[in-house]
C-alpha atoms as a PDB file:
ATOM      1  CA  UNK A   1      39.766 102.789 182.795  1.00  0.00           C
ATOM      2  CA  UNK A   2      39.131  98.970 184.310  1.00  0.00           C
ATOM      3  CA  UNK A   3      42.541  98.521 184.476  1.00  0.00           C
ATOM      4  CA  UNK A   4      43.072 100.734 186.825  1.00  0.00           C
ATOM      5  CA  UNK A   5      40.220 100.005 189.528  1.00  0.00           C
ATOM      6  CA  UNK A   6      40.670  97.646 192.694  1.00  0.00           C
ATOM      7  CA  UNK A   7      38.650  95.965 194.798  1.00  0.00           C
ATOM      8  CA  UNK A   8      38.004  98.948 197.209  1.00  0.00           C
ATOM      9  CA  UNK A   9      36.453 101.018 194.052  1.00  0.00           C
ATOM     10  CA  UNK A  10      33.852  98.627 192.931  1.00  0.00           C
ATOM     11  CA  UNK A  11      32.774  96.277 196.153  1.00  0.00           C
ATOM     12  CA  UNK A  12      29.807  96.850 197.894  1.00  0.00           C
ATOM     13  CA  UNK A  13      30.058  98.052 201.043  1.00  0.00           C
ATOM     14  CA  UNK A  14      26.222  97.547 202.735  1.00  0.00           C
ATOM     15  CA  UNK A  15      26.899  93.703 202.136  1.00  0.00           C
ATOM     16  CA  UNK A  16      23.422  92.043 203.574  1.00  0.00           C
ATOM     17  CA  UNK A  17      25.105  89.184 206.296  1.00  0.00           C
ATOM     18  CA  UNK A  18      24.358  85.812 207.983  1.00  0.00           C
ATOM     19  CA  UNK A  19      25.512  83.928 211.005  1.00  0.00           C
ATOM     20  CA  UNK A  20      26.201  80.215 211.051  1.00  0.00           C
ATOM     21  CA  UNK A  21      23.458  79.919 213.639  1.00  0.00           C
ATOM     22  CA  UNK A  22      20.870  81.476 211.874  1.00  0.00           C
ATOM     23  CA  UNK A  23      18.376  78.998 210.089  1.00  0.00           C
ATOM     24  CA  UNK A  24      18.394  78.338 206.758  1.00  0.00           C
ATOM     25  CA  UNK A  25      14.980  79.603 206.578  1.00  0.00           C
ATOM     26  CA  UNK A  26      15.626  82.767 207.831  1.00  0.00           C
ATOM     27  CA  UNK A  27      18.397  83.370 205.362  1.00  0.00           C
ATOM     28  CA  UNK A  28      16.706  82.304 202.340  1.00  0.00           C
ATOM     29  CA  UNK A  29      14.127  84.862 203.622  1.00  0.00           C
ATOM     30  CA  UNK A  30      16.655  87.370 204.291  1.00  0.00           C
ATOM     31  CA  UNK A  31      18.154  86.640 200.211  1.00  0.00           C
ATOM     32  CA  UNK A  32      14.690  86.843 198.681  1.00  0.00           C
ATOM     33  CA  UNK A  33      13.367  90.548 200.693  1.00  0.00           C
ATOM     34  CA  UNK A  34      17.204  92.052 199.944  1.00  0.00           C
ATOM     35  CA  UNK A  35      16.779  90.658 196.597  1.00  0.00           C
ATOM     36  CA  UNK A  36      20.183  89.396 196.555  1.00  0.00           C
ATOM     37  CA  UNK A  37      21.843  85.399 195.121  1.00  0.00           C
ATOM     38  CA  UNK A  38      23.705  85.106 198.117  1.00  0.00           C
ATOM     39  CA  UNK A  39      25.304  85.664 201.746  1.00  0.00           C
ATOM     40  CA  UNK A  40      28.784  86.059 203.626  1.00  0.00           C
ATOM     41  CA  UNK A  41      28.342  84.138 206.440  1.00  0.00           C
ATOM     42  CA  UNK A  42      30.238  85.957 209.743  1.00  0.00           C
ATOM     43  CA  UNK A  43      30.960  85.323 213.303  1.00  0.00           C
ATOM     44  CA  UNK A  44      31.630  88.988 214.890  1.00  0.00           C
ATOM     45  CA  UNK A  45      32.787  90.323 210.802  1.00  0.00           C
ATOM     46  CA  UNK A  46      35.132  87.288 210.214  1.00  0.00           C
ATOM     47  CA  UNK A  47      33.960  85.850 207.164  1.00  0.00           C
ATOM     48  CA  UNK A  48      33.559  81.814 207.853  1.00  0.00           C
ATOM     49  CA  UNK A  49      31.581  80.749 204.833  1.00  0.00           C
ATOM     50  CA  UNK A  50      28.704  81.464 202.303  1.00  0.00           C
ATOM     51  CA  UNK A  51      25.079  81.093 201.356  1.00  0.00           C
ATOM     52  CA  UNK A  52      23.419  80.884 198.287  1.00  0.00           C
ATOM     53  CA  UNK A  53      19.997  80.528 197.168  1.00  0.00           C
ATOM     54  CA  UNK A  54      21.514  78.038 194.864  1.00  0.00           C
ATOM     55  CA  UNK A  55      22.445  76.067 197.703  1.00  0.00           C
ATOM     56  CA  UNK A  56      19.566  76.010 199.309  1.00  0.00           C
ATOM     57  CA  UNK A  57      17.350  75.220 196.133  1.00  0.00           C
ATOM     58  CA  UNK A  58      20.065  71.836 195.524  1.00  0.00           C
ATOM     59  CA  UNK A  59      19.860  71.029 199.628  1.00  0.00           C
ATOM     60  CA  UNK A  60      15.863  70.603 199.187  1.00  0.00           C
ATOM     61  CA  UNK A  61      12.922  71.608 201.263  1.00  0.00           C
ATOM     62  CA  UNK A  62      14.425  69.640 204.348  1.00  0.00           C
ATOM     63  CA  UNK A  63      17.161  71.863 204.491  1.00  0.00           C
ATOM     64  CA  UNK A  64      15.505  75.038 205.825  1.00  0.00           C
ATOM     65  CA  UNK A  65      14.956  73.619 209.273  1.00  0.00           C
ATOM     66  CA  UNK A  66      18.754  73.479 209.097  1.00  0.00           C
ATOM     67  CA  UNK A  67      21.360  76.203 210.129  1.00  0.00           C
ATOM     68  CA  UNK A  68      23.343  78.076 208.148  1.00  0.00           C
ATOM     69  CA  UNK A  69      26.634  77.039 209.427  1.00  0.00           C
ATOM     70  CA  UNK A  70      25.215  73.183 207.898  1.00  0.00           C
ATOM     71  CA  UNK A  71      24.970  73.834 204.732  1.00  0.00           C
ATOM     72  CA  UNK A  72      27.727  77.146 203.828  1.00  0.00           C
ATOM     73  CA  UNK A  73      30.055  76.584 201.361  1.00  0.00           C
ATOM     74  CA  UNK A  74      33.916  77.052 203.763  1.00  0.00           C
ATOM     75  CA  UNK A  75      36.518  76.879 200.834  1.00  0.00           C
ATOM     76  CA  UNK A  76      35.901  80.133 199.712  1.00  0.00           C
ATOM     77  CA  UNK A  77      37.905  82.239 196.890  1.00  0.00           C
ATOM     78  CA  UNK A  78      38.673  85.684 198.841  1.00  0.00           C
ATOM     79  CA  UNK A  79      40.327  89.396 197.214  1.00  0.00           C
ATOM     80  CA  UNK A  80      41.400  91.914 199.729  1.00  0.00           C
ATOM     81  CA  UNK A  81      40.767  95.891 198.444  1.00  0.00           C
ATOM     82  CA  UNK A  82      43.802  96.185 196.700  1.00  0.00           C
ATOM     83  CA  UNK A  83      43.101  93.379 194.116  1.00  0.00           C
ATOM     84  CA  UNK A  84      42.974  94.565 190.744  1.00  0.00           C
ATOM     85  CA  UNK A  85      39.646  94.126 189.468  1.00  0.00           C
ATOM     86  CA  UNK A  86      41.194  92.293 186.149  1.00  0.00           C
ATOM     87  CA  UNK A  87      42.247  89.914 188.536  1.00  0.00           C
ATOM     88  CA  UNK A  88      38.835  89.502 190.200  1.00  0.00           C
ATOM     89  CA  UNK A  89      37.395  89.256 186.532  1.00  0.00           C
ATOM     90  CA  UNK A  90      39.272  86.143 185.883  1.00  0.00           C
ATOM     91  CA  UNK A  91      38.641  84.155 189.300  1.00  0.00           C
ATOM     92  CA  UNK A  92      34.699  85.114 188.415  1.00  0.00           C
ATOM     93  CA  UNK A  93      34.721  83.514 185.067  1.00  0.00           C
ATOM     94  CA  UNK A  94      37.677  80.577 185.549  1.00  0.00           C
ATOM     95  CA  UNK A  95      35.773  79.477 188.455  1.00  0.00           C
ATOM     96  CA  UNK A  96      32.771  80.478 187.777  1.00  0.00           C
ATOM     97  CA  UNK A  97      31.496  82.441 190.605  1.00  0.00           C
ATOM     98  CA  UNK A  98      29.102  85.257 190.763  1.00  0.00           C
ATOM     99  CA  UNK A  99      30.030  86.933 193.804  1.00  0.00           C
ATOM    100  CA  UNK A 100      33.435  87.158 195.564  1.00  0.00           C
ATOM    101  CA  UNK A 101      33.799  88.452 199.329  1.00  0.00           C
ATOM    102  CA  UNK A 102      36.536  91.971 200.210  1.00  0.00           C
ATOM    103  CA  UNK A 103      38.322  90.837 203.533  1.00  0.00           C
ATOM    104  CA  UNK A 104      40.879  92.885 205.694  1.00  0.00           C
ATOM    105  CA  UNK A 105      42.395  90.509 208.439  1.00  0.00           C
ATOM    106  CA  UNK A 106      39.904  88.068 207.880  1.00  0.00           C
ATOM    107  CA  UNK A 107      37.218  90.350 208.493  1.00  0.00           C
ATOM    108  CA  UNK A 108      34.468  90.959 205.803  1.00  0.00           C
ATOM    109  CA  UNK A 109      34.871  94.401 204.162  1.00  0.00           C
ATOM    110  CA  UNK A 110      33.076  94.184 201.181  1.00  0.00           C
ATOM    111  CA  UNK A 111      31.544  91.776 198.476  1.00  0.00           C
ATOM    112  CA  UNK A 112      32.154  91.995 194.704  1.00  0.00           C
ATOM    113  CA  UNK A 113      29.214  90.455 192.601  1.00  0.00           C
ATOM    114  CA  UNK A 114      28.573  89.974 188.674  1.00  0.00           C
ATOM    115  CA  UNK A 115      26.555  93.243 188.948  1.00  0.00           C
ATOM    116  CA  UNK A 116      29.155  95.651 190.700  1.00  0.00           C
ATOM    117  CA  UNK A 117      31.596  94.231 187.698  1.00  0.00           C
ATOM    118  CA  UNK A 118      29.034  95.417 184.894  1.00  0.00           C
ATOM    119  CA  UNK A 119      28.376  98.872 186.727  1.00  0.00           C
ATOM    120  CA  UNK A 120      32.456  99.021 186.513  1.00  0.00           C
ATOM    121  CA  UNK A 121      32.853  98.108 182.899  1.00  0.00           C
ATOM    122  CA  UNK A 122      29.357 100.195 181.911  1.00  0.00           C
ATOM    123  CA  UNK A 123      31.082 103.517 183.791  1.00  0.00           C
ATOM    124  CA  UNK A 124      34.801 103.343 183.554  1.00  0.00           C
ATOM    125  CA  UNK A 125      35.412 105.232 180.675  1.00  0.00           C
ATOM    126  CA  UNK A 126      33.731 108.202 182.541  1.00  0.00           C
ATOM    127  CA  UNK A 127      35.550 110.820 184.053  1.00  0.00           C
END
């Protein structure tokens, strides 16, 4: 049952990563070949902001010269393992976000995204 997952059970794990000093080009590159909307951004696996193709679409074609740490988003929403994944379902769609990053201490642990919440609500009603 949903109600009973967390965090921990649904995150993924492998999360695909950028530094603040990387370009923006290189990260945009990075999104499309891992085929993912978005990065964490870490220094050493503290989490310190986020990167989305979105972003970088609204920031223009100047933008990619830039580096990361220029043009992350820093007031980030944040769940640690233990946060009931009801919980997480709410944040997503009152704030509308589409991915939400797992920390421990700061430190990036895992990243919840629209897709790991409809592979939990498709499957949890298996046993």
């Amino acid at each position: 049952m949903i109600e009973k997952l967390h965090a921990k059970d649904i995150m993924i794990q492998e999360v695909h990563v950028t530094s603040p000093t990387d370009l923006v080009a290189a990260a945009k590159l990075k999104m499309m070949r891992c085929n993912v909307g978005g990065l964490p951004v870490v220094e050493e696996k503290h989490l310190v902001g986020i990167i989305t193709h979105r972003d970088v679409l609204l920031a223009g074609g100047e933008s990619l010269g830039l580096k990361v740490g220029d043009l992350m988003s820093k007031d980030l929403q944040v769940v640690e393992k233990d946060t009931p994944v009801m919980v997480i379902t709410r944040i997503m769609a009152d704030k509308g976000f589409q991915r939400i990053p797992v920390v421990e201490d700061g430190n990036l642990v895992g990243l919840i995204t629209q897709s790991s919440l409809i592979r939990a609500l498709a499957y949890s009603g298996e046993s």
